[in-house]
PDB file of N, CA and C in Angstrom:
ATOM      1  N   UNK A   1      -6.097  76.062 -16.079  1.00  0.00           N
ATOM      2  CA  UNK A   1      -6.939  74.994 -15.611  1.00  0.00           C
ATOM      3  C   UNK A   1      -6.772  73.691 -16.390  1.00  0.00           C
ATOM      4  N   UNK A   2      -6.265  73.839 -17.535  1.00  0.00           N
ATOM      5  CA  UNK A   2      -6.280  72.637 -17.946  1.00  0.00           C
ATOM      6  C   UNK A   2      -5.374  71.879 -17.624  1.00  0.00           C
ATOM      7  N   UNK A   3      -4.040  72.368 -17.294  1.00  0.00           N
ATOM      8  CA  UNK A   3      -3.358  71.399 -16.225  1.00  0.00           C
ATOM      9  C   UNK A   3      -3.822  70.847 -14.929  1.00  0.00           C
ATOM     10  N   UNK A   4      -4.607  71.061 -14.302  1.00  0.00           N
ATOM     11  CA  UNK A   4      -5.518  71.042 -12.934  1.00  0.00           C
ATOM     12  C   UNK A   4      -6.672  68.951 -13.884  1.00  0.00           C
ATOM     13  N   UNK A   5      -7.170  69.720 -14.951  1.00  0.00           N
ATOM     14  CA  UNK A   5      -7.273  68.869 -15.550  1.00  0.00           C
ATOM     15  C   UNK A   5      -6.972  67.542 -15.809  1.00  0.00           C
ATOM     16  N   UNK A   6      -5.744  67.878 -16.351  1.00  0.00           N
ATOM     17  CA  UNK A   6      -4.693  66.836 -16.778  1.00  0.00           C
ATOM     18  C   UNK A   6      -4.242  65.762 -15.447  1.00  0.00           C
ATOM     19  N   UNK A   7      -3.834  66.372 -14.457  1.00  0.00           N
ATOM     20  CA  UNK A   7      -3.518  65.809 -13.239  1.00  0.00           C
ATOM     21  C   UNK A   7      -4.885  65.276 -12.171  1.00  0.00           C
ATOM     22  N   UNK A   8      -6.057  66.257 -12.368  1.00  0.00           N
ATOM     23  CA  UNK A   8      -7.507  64.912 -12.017  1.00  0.00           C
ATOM     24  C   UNK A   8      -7.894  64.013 -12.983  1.00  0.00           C
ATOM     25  N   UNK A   9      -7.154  63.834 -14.472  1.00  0.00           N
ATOM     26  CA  UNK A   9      -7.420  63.107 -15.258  1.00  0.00           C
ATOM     27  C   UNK A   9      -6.435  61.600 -14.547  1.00  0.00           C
ATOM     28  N   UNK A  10      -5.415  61.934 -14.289  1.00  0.00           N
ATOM     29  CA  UNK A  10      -4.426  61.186 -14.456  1.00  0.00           C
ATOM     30  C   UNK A  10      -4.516  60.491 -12.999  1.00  0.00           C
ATOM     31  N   UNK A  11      -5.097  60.998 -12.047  1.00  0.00           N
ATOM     32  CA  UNK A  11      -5.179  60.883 -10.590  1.00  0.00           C
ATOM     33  C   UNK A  11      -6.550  59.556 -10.787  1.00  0.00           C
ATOM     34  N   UNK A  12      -7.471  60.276 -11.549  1.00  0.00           N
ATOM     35  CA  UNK A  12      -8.377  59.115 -11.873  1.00  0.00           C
ATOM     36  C   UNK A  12      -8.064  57.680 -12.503  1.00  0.00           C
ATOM     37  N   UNK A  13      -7.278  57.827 -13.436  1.00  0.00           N
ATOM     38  CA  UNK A  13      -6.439  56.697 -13.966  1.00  0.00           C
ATOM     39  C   UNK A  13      -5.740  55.724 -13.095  1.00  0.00           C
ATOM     40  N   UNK A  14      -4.819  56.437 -12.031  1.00  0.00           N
ATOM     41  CA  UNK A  14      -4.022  56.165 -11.375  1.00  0.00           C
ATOM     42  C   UNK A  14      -5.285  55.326 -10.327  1.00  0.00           C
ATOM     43  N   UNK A  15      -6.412  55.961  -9.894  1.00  0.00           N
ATOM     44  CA  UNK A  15      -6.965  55.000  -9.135  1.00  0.00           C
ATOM     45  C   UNK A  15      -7.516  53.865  -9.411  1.00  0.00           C
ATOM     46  N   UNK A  16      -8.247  54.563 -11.107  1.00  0.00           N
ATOM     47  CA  UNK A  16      -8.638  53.315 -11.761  1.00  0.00           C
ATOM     48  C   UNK A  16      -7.696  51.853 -11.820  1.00  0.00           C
ATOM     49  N   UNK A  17      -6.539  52.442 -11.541  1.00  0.00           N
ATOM     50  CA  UNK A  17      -5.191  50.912 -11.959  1.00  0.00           C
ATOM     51  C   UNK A  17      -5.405  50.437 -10.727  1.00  0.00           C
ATOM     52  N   UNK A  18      -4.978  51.183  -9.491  1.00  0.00           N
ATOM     53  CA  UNK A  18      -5.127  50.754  -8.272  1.00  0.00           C
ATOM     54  C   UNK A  18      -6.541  49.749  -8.136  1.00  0.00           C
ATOM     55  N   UNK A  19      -7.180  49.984  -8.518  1.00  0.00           N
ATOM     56  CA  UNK A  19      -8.555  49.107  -8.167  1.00  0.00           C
ATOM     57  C   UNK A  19      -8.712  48.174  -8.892  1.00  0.00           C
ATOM     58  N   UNK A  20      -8.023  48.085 -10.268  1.00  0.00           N
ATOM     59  CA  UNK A  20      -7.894  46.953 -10.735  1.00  0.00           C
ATOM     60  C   UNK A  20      -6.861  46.022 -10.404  1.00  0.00           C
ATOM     61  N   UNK A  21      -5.498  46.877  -9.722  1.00  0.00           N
ATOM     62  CA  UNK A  21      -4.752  45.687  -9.444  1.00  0.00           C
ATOM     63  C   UNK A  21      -5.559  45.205  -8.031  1.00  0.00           C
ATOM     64  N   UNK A  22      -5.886  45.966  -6.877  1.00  0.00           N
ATOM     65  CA  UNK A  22      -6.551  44.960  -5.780  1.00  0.00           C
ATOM     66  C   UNK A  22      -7.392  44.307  -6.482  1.00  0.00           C
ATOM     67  N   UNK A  23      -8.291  44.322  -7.575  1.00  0.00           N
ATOM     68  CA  UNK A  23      -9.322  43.193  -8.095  1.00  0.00           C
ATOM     69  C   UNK A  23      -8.493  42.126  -8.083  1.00  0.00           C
ATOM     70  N   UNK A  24      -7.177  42.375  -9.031  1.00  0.00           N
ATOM     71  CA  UNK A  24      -6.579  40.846  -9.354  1.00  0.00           C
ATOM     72  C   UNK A  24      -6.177  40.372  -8.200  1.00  0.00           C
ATOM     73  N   UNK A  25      -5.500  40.950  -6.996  1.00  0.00           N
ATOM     74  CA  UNK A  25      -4.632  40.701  -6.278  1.00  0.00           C
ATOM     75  C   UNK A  25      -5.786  40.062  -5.184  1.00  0.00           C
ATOM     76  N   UNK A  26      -7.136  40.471  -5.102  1.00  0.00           N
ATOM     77  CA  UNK A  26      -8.315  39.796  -4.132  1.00  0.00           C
ATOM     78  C   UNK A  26      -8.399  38.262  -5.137  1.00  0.00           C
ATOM     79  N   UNK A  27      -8.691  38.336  -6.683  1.00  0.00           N
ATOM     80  CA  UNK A  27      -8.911  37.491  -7.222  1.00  0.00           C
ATOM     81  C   UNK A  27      -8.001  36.255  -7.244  1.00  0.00           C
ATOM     82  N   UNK A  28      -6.601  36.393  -6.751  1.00  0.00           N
ATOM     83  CA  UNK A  28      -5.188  35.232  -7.171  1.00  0.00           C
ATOM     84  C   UNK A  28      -5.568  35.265  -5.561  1.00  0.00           C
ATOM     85  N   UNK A  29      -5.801  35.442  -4.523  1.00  0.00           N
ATOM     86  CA  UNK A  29      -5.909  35.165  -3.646  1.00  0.00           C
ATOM     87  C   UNK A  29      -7.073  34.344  -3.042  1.00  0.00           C
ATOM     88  N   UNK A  30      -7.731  34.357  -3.771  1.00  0.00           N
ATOM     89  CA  UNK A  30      -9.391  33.607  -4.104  1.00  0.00           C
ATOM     90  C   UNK A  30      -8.868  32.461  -4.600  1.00  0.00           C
ATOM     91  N   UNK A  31      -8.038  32.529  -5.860  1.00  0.00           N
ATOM     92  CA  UNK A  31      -7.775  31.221  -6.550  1.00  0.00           C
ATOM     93  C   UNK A  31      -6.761  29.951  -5.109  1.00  0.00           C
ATOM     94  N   UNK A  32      -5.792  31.231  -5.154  1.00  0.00           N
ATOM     95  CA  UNK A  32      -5.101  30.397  -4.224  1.00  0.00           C
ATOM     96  C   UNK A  32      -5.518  29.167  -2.879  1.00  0.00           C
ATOM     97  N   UNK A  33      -6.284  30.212  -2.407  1.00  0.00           N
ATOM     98  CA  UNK A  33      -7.382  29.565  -1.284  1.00  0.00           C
ATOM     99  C   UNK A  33      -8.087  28.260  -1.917  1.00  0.00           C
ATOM    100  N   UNK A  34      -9.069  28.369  -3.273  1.00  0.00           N
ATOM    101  CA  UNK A  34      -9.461  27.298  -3.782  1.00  0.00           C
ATOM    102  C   UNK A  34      -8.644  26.363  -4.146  1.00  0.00           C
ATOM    103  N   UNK A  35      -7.361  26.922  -4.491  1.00  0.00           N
ATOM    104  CA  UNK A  35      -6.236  25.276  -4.735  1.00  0.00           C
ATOM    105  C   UNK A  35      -5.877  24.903  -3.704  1.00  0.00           C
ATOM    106  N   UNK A  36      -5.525  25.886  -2.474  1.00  0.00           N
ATOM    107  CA  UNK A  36      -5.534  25.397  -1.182  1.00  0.00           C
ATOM    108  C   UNK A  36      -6.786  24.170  -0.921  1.00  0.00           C
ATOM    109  N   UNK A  37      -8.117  24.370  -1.261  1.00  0.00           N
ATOM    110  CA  UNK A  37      -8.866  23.591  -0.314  1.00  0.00           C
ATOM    111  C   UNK A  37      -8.751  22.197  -1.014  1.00  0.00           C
ATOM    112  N   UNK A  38      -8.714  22.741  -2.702  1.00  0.00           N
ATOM    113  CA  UNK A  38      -8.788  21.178  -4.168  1.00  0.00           C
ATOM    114  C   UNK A  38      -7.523  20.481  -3.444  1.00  0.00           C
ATOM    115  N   UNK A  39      -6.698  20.774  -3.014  1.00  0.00           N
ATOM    116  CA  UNK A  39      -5.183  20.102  -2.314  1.00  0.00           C
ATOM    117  C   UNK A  39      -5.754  19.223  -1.168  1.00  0.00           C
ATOM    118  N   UNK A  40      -6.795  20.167  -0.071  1.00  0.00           N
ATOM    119  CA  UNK A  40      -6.808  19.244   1.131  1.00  0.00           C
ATOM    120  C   UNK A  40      -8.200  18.268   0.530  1.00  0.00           C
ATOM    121  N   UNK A  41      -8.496  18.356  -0.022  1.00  0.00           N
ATOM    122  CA  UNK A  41      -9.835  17.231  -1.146  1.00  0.00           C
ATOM    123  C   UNK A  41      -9.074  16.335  -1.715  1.00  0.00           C
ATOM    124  N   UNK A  42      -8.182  16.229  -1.985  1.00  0.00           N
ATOM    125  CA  UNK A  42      -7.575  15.690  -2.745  1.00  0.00           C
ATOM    126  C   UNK A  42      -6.342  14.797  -1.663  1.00  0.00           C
ATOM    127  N   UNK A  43      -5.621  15.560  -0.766  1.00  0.00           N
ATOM    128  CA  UNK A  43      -5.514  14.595   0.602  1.00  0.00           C
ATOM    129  C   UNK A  43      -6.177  13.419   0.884  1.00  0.00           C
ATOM    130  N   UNK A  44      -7.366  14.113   1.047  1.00  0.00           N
ATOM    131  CA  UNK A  44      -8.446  13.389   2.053  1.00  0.00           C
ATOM    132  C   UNK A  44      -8.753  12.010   0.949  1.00  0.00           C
ATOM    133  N   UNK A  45      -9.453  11.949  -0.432  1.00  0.00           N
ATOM    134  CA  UNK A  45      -9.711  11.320  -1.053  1.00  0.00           C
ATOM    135  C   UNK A  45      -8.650  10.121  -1.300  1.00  0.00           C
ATOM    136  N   UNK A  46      -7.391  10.643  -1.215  1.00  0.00           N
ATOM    137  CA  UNK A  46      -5.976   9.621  -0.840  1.00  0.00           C
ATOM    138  C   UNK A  46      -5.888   8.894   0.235  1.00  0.00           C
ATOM    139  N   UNK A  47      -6.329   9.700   1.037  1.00  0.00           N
ATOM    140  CA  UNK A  47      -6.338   9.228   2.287  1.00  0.00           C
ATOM    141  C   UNK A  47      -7.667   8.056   2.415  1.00  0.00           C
ATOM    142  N   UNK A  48      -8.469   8.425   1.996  1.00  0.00           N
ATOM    143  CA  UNK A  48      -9.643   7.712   1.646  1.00  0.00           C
ATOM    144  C   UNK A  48      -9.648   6.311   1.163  1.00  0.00           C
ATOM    145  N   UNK A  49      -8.705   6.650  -0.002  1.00  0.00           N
ATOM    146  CA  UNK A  49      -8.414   5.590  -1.330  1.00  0.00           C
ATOM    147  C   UNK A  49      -7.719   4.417  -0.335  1.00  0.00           C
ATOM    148  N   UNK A  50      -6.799   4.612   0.425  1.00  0.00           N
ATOM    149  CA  UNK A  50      -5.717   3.956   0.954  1.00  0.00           C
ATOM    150  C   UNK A  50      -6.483   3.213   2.125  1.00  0.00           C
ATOM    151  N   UNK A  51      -7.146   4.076   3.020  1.00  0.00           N
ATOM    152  CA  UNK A  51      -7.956   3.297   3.761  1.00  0.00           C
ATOM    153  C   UNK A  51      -9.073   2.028   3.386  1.00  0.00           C
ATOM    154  N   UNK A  52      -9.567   2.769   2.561  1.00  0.00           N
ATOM    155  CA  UNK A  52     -10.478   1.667   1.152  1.00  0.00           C
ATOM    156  C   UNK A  52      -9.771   0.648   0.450  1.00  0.00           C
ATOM    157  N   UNK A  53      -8.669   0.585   0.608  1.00  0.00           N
ATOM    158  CA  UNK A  53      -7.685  -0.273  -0.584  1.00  0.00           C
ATOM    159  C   UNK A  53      -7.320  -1.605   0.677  1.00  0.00           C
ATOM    160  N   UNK A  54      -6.861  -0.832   2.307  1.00  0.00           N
ATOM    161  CA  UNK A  54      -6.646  -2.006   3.273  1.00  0.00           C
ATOM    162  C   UNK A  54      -7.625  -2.331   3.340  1.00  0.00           C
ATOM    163  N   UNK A  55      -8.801  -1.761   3.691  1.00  0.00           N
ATOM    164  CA  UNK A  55     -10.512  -2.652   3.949  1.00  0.00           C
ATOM    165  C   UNK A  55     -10.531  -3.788   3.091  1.00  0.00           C
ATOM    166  N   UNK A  56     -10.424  -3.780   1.614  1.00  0.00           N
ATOM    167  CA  UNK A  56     -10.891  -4.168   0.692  1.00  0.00           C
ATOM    168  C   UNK A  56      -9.459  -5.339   0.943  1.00  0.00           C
ATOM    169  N   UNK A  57      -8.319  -5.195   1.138  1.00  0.00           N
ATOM    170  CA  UNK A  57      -7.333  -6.004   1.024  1.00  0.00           C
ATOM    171  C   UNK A  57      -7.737  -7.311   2.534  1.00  0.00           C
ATOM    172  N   UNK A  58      -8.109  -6.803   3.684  1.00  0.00           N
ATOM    173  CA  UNK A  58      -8.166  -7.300   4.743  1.00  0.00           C
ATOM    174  C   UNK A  58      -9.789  -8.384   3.960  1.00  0.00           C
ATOM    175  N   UNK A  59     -10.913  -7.789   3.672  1.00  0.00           N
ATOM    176  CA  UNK A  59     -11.637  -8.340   3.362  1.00  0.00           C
ATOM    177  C   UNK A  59     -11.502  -9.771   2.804  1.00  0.00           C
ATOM    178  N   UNK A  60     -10.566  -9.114   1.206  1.00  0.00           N
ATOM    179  CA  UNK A  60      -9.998 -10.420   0.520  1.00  0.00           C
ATOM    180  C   UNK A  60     -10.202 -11.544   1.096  1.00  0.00           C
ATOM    181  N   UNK A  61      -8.879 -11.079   2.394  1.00  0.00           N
ATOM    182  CA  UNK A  61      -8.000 -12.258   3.129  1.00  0.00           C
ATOM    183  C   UNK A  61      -8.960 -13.590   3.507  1.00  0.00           C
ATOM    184  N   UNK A  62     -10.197 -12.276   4.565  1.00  0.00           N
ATOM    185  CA  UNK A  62     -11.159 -13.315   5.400  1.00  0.00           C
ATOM    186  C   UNK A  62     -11.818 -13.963   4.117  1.00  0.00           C
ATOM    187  N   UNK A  63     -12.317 -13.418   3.062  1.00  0.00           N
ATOM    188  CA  UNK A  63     -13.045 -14.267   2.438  1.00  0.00           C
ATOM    189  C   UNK A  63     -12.483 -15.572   1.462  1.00  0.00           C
ATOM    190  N   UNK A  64     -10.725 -15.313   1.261  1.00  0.00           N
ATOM    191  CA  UNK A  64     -10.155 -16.195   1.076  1.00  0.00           C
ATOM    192  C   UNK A  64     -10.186 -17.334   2.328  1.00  0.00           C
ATOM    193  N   UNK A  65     -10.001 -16.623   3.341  1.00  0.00           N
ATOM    194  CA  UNK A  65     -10.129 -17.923   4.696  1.00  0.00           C
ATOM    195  C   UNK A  65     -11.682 -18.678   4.849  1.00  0.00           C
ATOM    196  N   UNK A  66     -12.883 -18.394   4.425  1.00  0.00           N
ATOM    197  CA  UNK A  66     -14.065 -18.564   4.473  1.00  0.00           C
ATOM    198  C   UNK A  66     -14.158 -19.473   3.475  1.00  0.00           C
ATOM    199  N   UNK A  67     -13.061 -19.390   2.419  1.00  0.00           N
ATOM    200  CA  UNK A  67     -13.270 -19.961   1.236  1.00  0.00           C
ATOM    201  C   UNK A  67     -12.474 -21.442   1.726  1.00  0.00           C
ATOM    202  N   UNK A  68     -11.490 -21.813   2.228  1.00  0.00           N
ATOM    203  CA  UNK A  68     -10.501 -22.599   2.540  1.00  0.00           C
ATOM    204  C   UNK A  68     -11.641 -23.149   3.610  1.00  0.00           C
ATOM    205  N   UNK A  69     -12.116 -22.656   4.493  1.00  0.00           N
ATOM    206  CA  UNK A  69     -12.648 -23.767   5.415  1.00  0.00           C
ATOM    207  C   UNK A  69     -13.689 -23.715   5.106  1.00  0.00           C
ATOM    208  N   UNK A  70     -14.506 -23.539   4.589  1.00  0.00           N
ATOM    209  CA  UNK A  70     -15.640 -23.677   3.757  1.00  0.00           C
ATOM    210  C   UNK A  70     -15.193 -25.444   3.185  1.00  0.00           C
ATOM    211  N   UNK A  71     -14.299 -25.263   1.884  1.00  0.00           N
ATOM    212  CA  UNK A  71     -13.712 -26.373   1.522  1.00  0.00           C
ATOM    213  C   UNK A  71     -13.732 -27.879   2.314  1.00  0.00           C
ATOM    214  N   UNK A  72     -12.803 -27.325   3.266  1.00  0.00           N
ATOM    215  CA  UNK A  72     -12.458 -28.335   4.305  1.00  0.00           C
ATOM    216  C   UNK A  72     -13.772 -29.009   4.915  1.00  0.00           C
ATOM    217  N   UNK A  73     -14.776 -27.711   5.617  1.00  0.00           N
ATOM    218  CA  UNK A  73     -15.976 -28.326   6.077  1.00  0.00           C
ATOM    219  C   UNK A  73     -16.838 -29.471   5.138  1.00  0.00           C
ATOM    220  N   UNK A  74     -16.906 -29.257   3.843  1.00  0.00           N
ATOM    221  CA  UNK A  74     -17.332 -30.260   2.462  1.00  0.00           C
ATOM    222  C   UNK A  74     -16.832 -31.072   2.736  1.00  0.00           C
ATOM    223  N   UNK A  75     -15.199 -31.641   2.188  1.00  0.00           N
ATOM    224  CA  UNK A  75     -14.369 -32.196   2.529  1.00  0.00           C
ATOM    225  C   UNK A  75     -14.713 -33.047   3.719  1.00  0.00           C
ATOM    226  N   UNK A  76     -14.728 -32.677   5.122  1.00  0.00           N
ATOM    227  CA  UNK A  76     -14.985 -33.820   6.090  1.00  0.00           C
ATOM    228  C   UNK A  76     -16.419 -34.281   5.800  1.00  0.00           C
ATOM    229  N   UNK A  77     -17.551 -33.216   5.599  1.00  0.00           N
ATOM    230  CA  UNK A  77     -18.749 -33.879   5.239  1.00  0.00           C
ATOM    231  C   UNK A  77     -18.840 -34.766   4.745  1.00  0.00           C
ATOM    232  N   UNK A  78     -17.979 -34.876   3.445  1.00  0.00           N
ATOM    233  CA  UNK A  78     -18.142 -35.938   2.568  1.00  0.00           C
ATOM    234  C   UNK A  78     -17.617 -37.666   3.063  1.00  0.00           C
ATOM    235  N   UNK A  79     -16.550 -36.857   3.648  1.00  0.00           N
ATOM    236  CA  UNK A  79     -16.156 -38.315   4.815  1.00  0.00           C
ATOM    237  C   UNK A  79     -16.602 -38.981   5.594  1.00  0.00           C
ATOM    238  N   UNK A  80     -17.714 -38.035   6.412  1.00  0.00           N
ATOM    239  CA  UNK A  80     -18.602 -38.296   7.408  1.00  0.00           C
ATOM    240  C   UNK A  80     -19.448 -39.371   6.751  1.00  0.00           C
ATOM    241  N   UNK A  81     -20.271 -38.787   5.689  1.00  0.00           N
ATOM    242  CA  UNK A  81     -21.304 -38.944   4.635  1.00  0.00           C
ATOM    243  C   UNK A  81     -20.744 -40.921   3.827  1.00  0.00           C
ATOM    244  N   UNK A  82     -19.781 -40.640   3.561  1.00  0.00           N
ATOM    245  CA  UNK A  82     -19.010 -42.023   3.145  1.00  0.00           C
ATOM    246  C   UNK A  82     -18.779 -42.985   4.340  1.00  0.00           C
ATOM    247  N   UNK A  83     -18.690 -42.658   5.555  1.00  0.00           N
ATOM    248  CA  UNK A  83     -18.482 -43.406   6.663  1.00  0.00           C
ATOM    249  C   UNK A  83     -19.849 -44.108   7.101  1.00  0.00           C
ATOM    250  N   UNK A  84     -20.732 -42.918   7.207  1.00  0.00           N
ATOM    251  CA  UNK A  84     -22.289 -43.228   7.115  1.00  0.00           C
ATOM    252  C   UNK A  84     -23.121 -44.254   6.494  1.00  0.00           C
ATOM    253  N   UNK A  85     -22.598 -44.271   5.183  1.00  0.00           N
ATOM    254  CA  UNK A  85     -23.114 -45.029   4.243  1.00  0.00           C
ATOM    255  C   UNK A  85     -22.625 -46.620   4.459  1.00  0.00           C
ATOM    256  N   UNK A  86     -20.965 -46.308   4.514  1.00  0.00           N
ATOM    257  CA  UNK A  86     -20.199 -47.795   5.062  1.00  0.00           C
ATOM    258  C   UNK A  86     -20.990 -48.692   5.913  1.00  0.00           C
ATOM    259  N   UNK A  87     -21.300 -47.901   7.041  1.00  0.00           N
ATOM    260  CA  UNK A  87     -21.502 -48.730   8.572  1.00  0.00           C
ATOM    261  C   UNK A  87     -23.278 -48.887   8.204  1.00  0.00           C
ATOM    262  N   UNK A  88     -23.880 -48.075   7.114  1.00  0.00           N
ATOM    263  CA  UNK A  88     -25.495 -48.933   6.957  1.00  0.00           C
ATOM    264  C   UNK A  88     -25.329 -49.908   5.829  1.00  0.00           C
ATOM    265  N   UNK A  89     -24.369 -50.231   5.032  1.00  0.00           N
ATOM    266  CA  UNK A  89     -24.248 -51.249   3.750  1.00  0.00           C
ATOM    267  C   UNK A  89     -23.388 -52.105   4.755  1.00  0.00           C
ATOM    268  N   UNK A  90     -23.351 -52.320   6.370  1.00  0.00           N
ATOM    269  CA  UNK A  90     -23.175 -53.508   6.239  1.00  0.00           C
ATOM    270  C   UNK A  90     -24.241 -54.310   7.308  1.00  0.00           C
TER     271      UNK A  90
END
């Protein structure tokens, strides 16, 4: 019997490994999936960034153009304003 033993000893072992390698092998497959999703997060946030970067670039532009005729509008005011003054000083 004690060989009978030896071989439900070893049969137990043998399952014990088995169940630890599916632990790891469920567990790297867990990980995997989570770098899978940190990858498409990490897409998206690029994708994000880039969309945010033209907004912000297009924005610039107009508020550079707002800024230029902004200018200009002063500019004739002031002409207007000087013309104004001309034609009551005389």
């Amino acid at each position: 019997m004690p060989g009978e033993k030896t071989i439900e000893t070893v049969i137990s072992e043998l399952k014990a490994a088995i169940g630890g390698l599916e632990s790891a092998v469920d567990a790297r497959i867990e990980r995997q999936r989570e770098a899978q999703d940190v990858e498409g997060e990490v897409r998206r946030v690029h994708a994000d960034r880039a969309r945010l970067a033209q907004e912000l670039d297009q924005s610039q532009f107009r508020a550079n153009r707002l800024e230029e005729v902004n200018r200009e509008v002063s500019r004739r005011l002031v002409t207007a304003m000087e013309t104004i003054r001309a034609v009551l000083d005389r």
